[in-house]
Protein backbone atom coordinates (compact mmCIF):
# COMPACT_ATOMS: atom_id res chain seq x y z
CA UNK A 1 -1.30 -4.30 -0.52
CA UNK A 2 1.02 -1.53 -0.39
CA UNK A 3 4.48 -2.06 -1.84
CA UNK A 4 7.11 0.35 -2.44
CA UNK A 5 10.19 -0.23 -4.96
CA UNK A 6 13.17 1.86 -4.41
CA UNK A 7 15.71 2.54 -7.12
CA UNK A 8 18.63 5.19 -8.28
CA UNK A 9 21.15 4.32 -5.20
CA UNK A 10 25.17 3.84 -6.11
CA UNK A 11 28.01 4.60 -5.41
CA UNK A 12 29.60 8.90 -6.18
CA UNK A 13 32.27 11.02 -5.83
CA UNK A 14 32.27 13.83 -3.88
CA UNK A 15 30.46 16.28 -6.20
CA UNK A 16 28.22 14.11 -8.06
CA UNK A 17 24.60 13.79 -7.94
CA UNK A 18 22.17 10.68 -7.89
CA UNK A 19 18.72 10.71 -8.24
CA UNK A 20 16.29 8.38 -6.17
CA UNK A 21 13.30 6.99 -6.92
CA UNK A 22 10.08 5.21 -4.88
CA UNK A 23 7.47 3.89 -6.53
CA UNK A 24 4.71 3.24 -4.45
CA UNK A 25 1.17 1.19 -4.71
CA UNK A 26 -1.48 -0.20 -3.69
CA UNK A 27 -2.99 2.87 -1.78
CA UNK A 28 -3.42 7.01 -2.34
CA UNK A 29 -0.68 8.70 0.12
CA UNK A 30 -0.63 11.87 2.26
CA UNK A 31 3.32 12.39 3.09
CA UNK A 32 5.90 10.23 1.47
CA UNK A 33 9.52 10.95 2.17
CA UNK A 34 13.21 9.96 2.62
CA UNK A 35 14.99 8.93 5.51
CA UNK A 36 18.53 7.65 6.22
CA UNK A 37 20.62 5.88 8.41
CA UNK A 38 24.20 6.01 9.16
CA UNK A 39 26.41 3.12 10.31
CA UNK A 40 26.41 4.19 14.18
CA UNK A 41 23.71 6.51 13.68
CA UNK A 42 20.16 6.97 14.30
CA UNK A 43 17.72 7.01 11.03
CA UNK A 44 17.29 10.51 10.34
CA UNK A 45 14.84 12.51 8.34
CA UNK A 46 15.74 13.63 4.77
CA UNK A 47 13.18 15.33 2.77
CA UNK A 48 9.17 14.94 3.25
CA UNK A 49 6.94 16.41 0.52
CA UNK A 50 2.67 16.25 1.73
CA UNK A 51 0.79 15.57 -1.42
CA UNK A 52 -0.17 19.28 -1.82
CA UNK A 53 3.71 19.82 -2.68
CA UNK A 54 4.33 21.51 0.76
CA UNK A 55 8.45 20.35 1.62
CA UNK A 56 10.59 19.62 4.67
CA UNK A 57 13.84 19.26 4.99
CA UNK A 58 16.70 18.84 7.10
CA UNK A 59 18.98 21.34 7.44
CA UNK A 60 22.10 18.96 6.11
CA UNK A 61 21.03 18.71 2.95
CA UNK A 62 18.88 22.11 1.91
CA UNK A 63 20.15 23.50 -1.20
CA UNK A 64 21.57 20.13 -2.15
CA UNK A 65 18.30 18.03 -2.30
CA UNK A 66 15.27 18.64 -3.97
CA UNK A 67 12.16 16.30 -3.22
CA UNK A 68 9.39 15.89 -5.51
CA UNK A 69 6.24 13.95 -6.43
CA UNK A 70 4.07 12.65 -9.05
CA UNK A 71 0.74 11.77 -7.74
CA UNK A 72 -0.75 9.95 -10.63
CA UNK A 73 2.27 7.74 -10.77
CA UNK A 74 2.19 7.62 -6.70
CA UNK A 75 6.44 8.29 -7.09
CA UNK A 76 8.17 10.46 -4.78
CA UNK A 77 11.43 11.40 -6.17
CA UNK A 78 14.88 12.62 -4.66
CA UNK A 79 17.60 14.82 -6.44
CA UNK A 80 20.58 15.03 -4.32
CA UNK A 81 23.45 16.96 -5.88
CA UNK A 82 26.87 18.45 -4.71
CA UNK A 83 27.17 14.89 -2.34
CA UNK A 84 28.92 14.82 0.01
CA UNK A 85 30.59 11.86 2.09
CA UNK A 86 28.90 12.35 4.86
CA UNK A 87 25.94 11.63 2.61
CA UNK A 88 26.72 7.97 2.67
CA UNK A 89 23.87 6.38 4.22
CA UNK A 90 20.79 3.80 3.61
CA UNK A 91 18.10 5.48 2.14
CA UNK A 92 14.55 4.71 2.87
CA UNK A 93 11.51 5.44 1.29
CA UNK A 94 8.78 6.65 3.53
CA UNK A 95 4.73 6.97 2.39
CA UNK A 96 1.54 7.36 4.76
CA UNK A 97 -1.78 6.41 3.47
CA UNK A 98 -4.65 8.73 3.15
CA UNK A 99 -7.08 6.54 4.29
CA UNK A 100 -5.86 4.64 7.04
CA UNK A 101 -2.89 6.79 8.14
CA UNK A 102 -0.66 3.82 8.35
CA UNK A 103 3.18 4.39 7.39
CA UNK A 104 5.38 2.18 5.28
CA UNK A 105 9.01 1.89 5.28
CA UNK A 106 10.41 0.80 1.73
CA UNK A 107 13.42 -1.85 2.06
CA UNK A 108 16.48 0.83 1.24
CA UNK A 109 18.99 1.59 -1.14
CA UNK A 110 22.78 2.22 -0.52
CA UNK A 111 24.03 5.35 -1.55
CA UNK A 112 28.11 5.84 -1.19
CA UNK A 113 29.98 9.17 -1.44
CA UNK A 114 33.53 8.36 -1.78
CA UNK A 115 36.96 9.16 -3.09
């Protein structure tokens, strides 16, 4: 079964930089990614990386955030610096199987940007 654990959410200042981490199983992935969602907002797309390294981004956070992978350790990583509070959001981890092409939402981890 495919599971997905989420970590490196919290709570910043403006400024400050957290670093998130998915950890996923269970299956070999093709895109895995970050999403977020806003109180009031739709969930939006982040960062995707393809497992060939190719990145997307959206145009909020480029030059802040820096996605990455490891494909033997089926992680996909996110570096967020300078953030901002308009940053604040639920972050969700985001993988699609190779094999099956099925998509899998990890459960989300609060990050805050405050004062």
């Amino acid at each position: 079964q495919v599971q997905l654990v989420e970590s490196g959410g919290g709570l910043v200042q403006p400024g400050g930089s957290l670093r998130l981490s998915c950890a996923a199983s269970g299956s070999i992935f093709s895109a895995m990614g970050w999403y977020r969602q806003a109180p009031g907002k739709q969930r939006e797309l982040v960062a995707t990386i393809s497992r060939g390294g190719s990145t997307n981004y959206a145009d909020s956070v480029k030059g802040r955030f820096t996605i990455s992978r490891d494909n033997a350790k089926n992680t996909v990583y996110l570096q967020m610096n300078n953030l901002k509070p308009e940053d604040t959001a639920e972050y969700y981890c985001n993988v699609r199987t190779i094999v099956s092409n099925t998509d899998y939402w990890g459960k989300g981890t609060q990050v805050t940007v405050s004062p």
